[in-house]
Protein backbone atom coordinates (compact mmCIF):
# COMPACT_ATOMS: atom_id res chain seq x y z
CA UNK A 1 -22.84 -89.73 -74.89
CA UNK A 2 -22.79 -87.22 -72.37
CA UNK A 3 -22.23 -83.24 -73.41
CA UNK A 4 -18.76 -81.63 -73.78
CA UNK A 5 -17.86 -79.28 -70.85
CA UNK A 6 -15.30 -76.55 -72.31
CA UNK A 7 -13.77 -74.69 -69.91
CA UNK A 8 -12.44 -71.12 -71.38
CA UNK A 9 -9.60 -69.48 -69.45
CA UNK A 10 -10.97 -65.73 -68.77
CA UNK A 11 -8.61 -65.16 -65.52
CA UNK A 12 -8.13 -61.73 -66.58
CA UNK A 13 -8.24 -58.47 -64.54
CA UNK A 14 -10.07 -55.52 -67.19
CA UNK A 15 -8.21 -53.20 -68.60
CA UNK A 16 -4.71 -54.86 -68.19
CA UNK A 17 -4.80 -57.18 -71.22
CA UNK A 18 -5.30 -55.34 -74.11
CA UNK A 19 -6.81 -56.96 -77.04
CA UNK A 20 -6.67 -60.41 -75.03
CA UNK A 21 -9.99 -58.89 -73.26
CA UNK A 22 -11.98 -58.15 -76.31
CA UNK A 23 -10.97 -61.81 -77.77
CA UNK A 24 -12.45 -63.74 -74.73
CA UNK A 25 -15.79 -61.40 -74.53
CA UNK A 26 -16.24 -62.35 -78.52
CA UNK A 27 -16.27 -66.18 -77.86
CA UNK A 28 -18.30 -65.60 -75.08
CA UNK A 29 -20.54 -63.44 -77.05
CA UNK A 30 -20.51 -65.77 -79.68
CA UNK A 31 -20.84 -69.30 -78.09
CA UNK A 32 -23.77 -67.53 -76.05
CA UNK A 33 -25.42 -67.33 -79.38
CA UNK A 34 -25.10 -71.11 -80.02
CA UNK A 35 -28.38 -72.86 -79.69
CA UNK A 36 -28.28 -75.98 -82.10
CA UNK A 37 -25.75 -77.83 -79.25
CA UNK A 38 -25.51 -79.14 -76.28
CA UNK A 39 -22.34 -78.33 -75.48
CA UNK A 40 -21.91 -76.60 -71.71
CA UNK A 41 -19.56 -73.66 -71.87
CA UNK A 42 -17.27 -72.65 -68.54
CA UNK A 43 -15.22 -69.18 -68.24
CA UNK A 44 -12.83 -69.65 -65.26
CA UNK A 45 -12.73 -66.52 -64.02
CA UNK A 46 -11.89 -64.65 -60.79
CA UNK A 47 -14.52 -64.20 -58.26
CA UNK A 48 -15.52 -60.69 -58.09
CA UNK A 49 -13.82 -59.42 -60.66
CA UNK A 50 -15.67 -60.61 -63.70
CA UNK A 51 -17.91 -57.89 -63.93
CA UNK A 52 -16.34 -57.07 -67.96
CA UNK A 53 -17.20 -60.52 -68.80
CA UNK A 54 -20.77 -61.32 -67.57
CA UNK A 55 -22.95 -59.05 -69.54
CA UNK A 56 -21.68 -61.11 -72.59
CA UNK A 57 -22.59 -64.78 -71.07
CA UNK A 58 -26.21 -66.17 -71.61
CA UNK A 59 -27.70 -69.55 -73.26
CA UNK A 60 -25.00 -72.57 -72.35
CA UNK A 61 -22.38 -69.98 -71.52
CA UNK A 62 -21.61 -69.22 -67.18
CA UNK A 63 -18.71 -68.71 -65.31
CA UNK A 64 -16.75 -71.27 -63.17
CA UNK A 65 -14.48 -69.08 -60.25
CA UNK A 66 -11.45 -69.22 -58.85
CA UNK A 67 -10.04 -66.78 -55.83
CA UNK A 68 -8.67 -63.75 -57.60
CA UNK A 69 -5.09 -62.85 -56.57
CA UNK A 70 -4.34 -59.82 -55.14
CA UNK A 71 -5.68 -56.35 -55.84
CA UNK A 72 -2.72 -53.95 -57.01
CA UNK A 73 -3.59 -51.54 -54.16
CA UNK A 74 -3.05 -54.73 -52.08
CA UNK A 75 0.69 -54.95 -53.81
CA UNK A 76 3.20 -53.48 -51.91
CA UNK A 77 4.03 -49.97 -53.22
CA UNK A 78 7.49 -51.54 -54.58
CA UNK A 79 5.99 -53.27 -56.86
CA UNK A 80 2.99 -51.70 -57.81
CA UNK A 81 5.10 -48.73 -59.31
CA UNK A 82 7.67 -51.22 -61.05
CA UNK A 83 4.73 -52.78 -62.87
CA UNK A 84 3.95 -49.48 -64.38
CA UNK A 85 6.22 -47.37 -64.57
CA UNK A 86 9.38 -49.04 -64.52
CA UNK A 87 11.46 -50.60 -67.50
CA UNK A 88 12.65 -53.95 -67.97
CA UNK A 89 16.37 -53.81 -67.25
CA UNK A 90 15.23 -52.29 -63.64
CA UNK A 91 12.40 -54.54 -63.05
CA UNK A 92 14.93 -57.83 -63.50
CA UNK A 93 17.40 -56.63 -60.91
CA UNK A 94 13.98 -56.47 -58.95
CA UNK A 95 13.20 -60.03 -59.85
CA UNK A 96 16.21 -61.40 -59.04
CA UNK A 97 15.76 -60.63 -55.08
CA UNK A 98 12.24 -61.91 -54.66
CA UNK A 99 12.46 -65.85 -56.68
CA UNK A 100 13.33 -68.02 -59.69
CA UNK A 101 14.44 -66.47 -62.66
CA UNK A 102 12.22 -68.45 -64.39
CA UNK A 103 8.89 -70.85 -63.64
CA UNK A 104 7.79 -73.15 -65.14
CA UNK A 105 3.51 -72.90 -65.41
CA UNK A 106 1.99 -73.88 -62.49
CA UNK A 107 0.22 -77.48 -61.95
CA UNK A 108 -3.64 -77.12 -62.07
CA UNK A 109 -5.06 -76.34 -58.89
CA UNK A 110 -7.89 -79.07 -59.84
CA UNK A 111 -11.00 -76.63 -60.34
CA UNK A 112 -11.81 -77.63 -64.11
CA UNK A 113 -11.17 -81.72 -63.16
CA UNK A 114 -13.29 -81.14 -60.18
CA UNK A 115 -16.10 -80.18 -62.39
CA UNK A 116 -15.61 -82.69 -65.20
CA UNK A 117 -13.83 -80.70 -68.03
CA UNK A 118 -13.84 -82.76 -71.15
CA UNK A 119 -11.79 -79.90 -72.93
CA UNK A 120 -9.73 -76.77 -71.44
CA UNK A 121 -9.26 -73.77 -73.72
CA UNK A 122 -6.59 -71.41 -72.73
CA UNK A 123 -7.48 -68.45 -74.60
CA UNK A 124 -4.40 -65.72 -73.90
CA UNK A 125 -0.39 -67.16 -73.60
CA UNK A 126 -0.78 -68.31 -69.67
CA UNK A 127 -1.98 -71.13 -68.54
CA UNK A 128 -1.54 -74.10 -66.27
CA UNK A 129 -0.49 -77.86 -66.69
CA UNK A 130 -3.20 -80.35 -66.96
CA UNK A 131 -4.23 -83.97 -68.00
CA UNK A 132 -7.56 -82.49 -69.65
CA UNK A 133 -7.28 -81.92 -73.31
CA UNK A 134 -6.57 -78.27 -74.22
CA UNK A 135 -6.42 -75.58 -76.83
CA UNK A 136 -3.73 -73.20 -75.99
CA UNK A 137 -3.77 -69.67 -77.66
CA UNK A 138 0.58 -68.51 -78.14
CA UNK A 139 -1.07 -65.71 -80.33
CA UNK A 140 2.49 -64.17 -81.57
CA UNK A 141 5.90 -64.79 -81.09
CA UNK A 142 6.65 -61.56 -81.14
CA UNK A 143 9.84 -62.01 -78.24
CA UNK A 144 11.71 -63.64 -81.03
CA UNK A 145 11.62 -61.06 -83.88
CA UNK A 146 11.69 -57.91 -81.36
CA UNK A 147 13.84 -59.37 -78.45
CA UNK A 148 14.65 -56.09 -77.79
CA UNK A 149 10.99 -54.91 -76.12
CA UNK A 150 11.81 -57.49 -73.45
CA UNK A 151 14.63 -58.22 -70.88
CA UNK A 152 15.90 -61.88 -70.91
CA UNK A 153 13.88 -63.23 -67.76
CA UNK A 154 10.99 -62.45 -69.63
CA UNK A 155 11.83 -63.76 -72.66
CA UNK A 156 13.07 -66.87 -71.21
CA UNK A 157 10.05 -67.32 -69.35
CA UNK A 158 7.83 -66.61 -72.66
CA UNK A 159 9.52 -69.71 -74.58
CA UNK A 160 9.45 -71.99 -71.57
CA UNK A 161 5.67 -71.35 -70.84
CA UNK A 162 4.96 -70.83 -74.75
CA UNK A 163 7.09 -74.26 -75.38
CA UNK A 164 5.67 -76.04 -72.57
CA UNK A 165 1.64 -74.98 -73.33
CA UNK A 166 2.26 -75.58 -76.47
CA UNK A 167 3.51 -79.23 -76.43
CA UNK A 168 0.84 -80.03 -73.47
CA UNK A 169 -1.82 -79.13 -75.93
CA UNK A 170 -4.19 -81.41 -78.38
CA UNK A 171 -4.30 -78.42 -80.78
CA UNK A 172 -2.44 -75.12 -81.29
CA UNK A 173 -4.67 -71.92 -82.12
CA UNK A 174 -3.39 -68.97 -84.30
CA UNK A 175 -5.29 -66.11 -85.96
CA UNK A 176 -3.40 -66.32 -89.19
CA UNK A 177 -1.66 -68.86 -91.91
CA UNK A 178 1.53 -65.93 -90.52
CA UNK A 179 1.35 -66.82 -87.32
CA UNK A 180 0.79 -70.70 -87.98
CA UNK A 181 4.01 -70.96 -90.03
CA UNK A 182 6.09 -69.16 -87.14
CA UNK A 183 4.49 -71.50 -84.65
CA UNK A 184 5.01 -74.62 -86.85
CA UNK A 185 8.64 -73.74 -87.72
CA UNK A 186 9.73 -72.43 -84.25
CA UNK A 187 8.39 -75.27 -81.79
CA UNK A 188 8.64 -77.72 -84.61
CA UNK A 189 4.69 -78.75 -84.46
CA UNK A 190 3.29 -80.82 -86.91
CA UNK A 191 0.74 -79.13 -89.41
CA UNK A 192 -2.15 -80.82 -87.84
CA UNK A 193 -1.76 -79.48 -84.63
CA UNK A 194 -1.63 -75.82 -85.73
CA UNK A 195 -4.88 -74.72 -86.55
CA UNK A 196 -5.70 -71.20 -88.28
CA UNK A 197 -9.24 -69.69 -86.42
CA UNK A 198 -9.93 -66.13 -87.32
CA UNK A 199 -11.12 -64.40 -85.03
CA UNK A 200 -13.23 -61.03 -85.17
CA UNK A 201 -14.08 -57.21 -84.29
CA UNK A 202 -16.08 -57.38 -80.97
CA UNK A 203 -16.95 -53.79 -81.12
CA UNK A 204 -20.38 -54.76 -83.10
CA UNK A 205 -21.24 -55.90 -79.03
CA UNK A 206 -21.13 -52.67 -77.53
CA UNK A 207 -23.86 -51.18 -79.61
CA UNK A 208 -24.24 -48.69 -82.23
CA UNK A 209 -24.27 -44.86 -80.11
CA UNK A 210 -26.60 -42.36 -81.81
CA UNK A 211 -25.82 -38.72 -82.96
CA UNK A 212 -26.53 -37.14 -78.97
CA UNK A 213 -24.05 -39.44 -77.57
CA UNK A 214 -21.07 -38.79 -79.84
CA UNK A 215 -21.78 -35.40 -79.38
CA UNK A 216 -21.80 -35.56 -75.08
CA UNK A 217 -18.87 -37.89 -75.02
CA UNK A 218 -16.87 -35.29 -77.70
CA UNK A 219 -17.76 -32.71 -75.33
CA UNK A 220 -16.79 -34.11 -71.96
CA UNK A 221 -13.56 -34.87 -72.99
CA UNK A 222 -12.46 -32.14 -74.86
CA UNK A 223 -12.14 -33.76 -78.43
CA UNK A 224 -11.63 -31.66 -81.52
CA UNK A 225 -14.01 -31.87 -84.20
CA UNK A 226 -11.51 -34.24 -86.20
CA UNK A 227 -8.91 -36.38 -85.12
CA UNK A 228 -7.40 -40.03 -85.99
CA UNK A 229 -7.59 -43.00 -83.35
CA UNK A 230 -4.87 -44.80 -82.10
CA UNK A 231 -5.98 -47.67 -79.86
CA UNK A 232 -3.39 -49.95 -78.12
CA UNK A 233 -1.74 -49.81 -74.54
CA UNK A 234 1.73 -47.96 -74.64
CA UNK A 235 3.94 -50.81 -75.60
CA UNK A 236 6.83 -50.06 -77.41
CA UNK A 237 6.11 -52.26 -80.21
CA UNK A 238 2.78 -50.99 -80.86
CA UNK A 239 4.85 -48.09 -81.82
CA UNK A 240 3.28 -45.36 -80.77
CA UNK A 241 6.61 -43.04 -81.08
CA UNK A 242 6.92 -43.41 -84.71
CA UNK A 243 3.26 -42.10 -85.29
CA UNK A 244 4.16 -38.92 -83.34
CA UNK A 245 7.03 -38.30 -84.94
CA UNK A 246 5.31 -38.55 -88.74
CA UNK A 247 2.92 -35.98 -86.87
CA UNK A 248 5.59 -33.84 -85.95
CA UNK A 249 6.97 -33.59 -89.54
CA UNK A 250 3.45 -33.15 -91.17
CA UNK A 251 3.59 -30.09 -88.38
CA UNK A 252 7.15 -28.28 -89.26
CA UNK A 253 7.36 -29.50 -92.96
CA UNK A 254 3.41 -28.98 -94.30
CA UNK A 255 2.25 -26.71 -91.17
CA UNK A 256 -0.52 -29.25 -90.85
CA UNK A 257 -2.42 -30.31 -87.89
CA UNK A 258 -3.60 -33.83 -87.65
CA UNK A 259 -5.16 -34.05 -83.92
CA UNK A 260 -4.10 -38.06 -82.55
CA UNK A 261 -6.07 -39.53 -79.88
CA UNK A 262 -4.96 -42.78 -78.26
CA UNK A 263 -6.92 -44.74 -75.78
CA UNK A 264 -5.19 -48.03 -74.42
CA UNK A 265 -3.85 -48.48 -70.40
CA UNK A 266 -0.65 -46.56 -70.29
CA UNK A 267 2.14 -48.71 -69.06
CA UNK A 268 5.88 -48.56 -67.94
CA UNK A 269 6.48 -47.10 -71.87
CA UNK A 270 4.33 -44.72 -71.41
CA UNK A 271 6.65 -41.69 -69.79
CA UNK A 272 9.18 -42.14 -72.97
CA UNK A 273 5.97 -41.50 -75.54
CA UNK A 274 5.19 -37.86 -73.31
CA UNK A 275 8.62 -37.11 -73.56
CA UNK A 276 8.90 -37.54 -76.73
CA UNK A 277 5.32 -35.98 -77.39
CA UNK A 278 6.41 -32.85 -75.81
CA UNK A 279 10.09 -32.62 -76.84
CA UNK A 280 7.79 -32.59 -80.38
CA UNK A 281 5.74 -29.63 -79.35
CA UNK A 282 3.06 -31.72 -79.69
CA UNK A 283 1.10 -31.69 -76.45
CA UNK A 284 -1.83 -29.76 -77.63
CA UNK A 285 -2.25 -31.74 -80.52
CA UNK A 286 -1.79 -35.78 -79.42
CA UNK A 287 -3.98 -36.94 -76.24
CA UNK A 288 -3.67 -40.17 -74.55
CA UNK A 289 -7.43 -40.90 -72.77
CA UNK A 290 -6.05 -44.43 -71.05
CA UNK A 291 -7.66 -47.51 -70.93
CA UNK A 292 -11.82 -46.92 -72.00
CA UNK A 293 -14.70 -48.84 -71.55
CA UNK A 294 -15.85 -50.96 -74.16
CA UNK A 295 -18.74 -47.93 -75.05
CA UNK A 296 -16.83 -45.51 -75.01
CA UNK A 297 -13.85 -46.87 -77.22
CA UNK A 298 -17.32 -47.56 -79.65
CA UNK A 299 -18.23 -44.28 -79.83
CA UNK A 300 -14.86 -43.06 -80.12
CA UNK A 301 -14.50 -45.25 -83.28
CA UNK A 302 -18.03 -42.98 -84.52
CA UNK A 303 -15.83 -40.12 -83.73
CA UNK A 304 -12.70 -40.52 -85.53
CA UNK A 305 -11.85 -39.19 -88.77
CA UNK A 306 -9.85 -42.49 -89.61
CA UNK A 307 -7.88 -45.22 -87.73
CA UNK A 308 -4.06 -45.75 -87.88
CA UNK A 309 -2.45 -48.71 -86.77
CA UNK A 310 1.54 -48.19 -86.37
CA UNK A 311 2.19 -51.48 -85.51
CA UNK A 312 5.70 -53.06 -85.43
CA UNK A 313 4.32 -56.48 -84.87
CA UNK A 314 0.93 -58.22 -84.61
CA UNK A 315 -0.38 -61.43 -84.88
CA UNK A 316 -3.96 -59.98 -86.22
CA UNK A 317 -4.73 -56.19 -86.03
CA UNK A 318 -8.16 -55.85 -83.72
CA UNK A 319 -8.51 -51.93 -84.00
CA UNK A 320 -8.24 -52.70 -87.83
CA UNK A 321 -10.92 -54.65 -87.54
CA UNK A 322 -13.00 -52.69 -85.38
CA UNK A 323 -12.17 -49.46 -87.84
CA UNK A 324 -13.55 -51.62 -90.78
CA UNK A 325 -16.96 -52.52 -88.65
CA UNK A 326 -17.24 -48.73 -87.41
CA UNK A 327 -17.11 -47.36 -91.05
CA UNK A 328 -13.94 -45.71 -90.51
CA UNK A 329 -11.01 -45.56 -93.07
CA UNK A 330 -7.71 -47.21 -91.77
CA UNK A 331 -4.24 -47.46 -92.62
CA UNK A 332 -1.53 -49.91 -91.23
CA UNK A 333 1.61 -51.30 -91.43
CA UNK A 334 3.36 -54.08 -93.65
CA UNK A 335 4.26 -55.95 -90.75
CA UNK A 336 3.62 -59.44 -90.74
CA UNK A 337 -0.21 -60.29 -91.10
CA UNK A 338 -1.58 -57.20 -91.83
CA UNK A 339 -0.70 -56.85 -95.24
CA UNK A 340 -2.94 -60.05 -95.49
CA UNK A 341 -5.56 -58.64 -93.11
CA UNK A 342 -5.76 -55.69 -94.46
CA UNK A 343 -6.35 -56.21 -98.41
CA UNK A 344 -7.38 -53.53 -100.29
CA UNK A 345 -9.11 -51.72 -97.63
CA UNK A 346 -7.02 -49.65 -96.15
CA UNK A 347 -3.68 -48.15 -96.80
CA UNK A 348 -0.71 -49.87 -96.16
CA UNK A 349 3.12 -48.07 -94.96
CA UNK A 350 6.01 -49.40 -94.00
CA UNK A 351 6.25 -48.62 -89.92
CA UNK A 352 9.72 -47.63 -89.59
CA UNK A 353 9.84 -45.37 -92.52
CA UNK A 354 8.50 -41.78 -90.83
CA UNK A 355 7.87 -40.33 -94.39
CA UNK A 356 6.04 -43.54 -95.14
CA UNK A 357 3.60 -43.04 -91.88
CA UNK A 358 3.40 -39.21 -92.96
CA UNK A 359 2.47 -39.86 -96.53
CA UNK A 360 -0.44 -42.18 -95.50
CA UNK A 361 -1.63 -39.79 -92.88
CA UNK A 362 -1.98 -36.77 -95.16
CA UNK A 363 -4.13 -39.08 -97.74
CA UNK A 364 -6.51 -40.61 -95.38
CA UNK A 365 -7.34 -37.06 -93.84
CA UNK A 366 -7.40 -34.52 -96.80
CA UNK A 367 -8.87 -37.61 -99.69
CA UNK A 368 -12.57 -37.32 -98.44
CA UNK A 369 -12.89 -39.86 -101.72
CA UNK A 370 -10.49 -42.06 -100.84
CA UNK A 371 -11.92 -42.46 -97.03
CA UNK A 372 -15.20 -43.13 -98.91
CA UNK A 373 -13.79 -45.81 -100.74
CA UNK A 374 -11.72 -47.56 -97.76
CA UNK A 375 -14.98 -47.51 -95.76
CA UNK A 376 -16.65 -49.75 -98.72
CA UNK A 377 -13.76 -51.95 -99.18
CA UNK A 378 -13.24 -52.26 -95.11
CA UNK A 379 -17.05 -53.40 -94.99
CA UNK A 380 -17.03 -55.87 -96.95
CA UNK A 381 -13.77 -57.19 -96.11
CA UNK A 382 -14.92 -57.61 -92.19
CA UNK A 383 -18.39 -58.96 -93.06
CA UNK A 384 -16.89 -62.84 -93.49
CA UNK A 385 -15.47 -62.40 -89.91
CA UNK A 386 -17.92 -62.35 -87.08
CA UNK A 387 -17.55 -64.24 -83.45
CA UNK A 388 -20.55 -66.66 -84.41
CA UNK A 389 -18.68 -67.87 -87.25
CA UNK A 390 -14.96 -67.91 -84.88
CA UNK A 391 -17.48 -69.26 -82.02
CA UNK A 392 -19.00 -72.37 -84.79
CA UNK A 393 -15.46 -73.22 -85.98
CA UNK A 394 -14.22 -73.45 -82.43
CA UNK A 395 -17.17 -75.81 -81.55
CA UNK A 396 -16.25 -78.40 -84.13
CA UNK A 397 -12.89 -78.36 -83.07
CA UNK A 398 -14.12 -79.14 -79.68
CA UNK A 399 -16.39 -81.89 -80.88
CA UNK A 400 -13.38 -83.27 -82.73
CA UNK A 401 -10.90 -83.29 -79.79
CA UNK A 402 -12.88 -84.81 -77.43
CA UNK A 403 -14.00 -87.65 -80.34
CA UNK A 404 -17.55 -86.73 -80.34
CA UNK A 405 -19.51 -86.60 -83.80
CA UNK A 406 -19.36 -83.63 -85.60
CA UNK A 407 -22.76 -82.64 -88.53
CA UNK A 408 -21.91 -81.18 -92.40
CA UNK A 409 -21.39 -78.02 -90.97
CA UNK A 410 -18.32 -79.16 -88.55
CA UNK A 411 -16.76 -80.85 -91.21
CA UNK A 412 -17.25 -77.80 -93.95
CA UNK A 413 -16.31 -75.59 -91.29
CA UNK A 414 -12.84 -78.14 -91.01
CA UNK A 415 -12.09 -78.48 -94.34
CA UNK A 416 -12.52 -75.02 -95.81
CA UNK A 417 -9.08 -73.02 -96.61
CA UNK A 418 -8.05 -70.53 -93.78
CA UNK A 419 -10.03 -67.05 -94.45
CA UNK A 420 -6.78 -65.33 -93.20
């Protein structure tokens, strides 16, 4: 029997995806280090613009291109401000002159039949309708529980394309037994099909930076000698505005200074946050670098006195991840997996509660034991996760969807309990 060909959707243009980006260079990092197959692996990406993903592909791994769609200087000016700066309930009014409320996906365009895909992965919540076998990544569901983060075009489009991918596909991939249940219960998918695959910190790619580079990278952009990291683009369930305001109160109430940087492309949100930021008094104190390269969000991570993750919703937490790789002590929310994710390495607050977010804060930057301990706990918590392992259990799934025969390590891989 002939090798599988996997084709991996990586149609993405850098810096506009968030955490979606660092998922699809970690299976490409990780199938690249796959040697004991002979499985040929495909990431459909845009020609020209897939310089992010490359450095990442070697051994059975190479690209497969499609024409990428316009440039956003090529946009008309129109729009290229309304994807930025603009909120929702103006962008709709937008929408509604220029097409359909809502699309349906599109049909494939016939580039992965053309070259013989046994097996399409769609690894982020687009995708495209297809007889090939797929894998289709909904990731969270998050329009359902915070409706209010999205106008109702885009939430109606989310559950059509969400309902539709999902359905199309053989199997259903989620990062936790959280997200699996929501999936399950809200498209009404059998248990087979909904498949928990963990995935992992890809920061461990980007290499470790030595003491002369933290120091030139602290001093070209200004960074005091101690801060906490934020990293997540400006949406507003990421929740950046509750973290300033905990600072704010740390500021009037304790007269302490806990310097914030966030890194993270800064979208239509953004504006509110430095309004809010400076109707705090806080300019001097929170900066916002915008989206970073892979290094230097890596050697930010050496920088930072600890990592806080504010989150409102998420599916799996990557910065948490990437804080418990680094070495650096976290804290999160309660929100749906991160409890889970989190364990007992790393503090834990309840997201809407600002004294909550303000209590943490003041432990994890005046408890030099307490950071000592998180780091510990956060190390070995992360060391079961790493993209070989995410890259290996993907692989047998792909050997069992497309019926070919799977070795002891498939089937261990298959039948051991979720990790998360």
């Amino acid at each position: 029997m002939r090798p599988i060909n996997v084709v991996l959707d990586a149609r993405l243009i850098t810096g506009e995806w968030g955490g979606i980006e660092s998922v699809v260079i970690g299976l490409a990092s990780g199938l690249s280090t796959l040697e004991d197959g002979d499985e040929t692996y495909r990431f459909l990406t845009y020609a020209g613009r897939d310089d992010w993903l490359r450095p990442y592909l070697s051994g059975r791994c190479s690209t497969l291109t499609v024409p990428a769609p316009p440039a956003r200087g090529d946009r008309p000016v129109w729009r290229r401000i309304a994807s930025r700066y603009v909120p929702p309930s103006v962008k709709i009014r937008a929408r509604r002159l220029t097409g359909p409320r809502v699309s349906p996906p599109p049909a494939s365009d016939g580039t992965i039949e053309r070259f013989g895909a046994d097996l399409m992965h769609f690894t982020f919540q687009n995708g495209f309708l297809t007889a090939v076998p797929s894998i289709y990544h909904p990731h969270d569901l998050q329009h359902l529980h915070l409706p209010g983060y999205f106008d109702a075009q885009e939430c109606r489009r989310r559950e059509l394309w969400y309902r539709t991918l999902c359905q199309q596909a053989a199997m259903v991939a989620v990062a936790s037994t959280a997200t699996r249940q929501d999936v399950m219960q809200h498209y009404d998918l059998p248990s087979e099909k909904v498949q928990v695959v963990p995935l992992a910190p890809v920061i461990g790619e980007y290499g470790e930076p030595d003491a002369a580079e933290l120091r030139e990278v602290a001093d070209r952009l200004g960074l005091p000698s101690a801060f906490i990291l934020y990293p997540a683009q400006t949406w507003p369930h990421k929740n950046h505005l509750g973290l300033v305001e905990a600072l704010a109160s740390l500021h009037d109430q304790h007269d302490l200074v806990v310097p914030l940087v966030c890194t993270g492309t800064m979208n239509w949100f953004y504006p509110t946050i430095e309004h809010r930021v400076r109707e705090l008094g806080l300019a001097d104190q929170v900066r916002f670098l915008g989206f970073v390269t892979p290094r230097q969000l890596r050697i930010l991570y050496g920088l930072a006195r600890a990592v806080v993750v504010p989150s409102l919703f998420e599916a799996a937490s990557a910065p948490l991840w990437e804080a418990f790789l680094s070495g650096v002590p976290a804290a999160c929310s309660n929100v749906t997996s991160l409890p889970e994710q989190a364990g007992d390495a790393a503090l834990i607050f309840d997201p809407r509660q600002t004294a909550e977010i303000a209590a943490a804060v003041v432990r994890i930057w005046r408890d030099d034991d307490l950071r000592a301990r998180l780091v510990e706990r956060g190390t070995a918590r992360v060391s079961a996760f790493t993209w070989e392992r995410t890259a290996r259990h993907f692989r047998a799934h792909y050997r069992r969807l497309t019926d070919r025969s799977m070795d002891d390590n498939d089937r261990a891989i298959l039948s051991a309990p979720p990790l998360l």
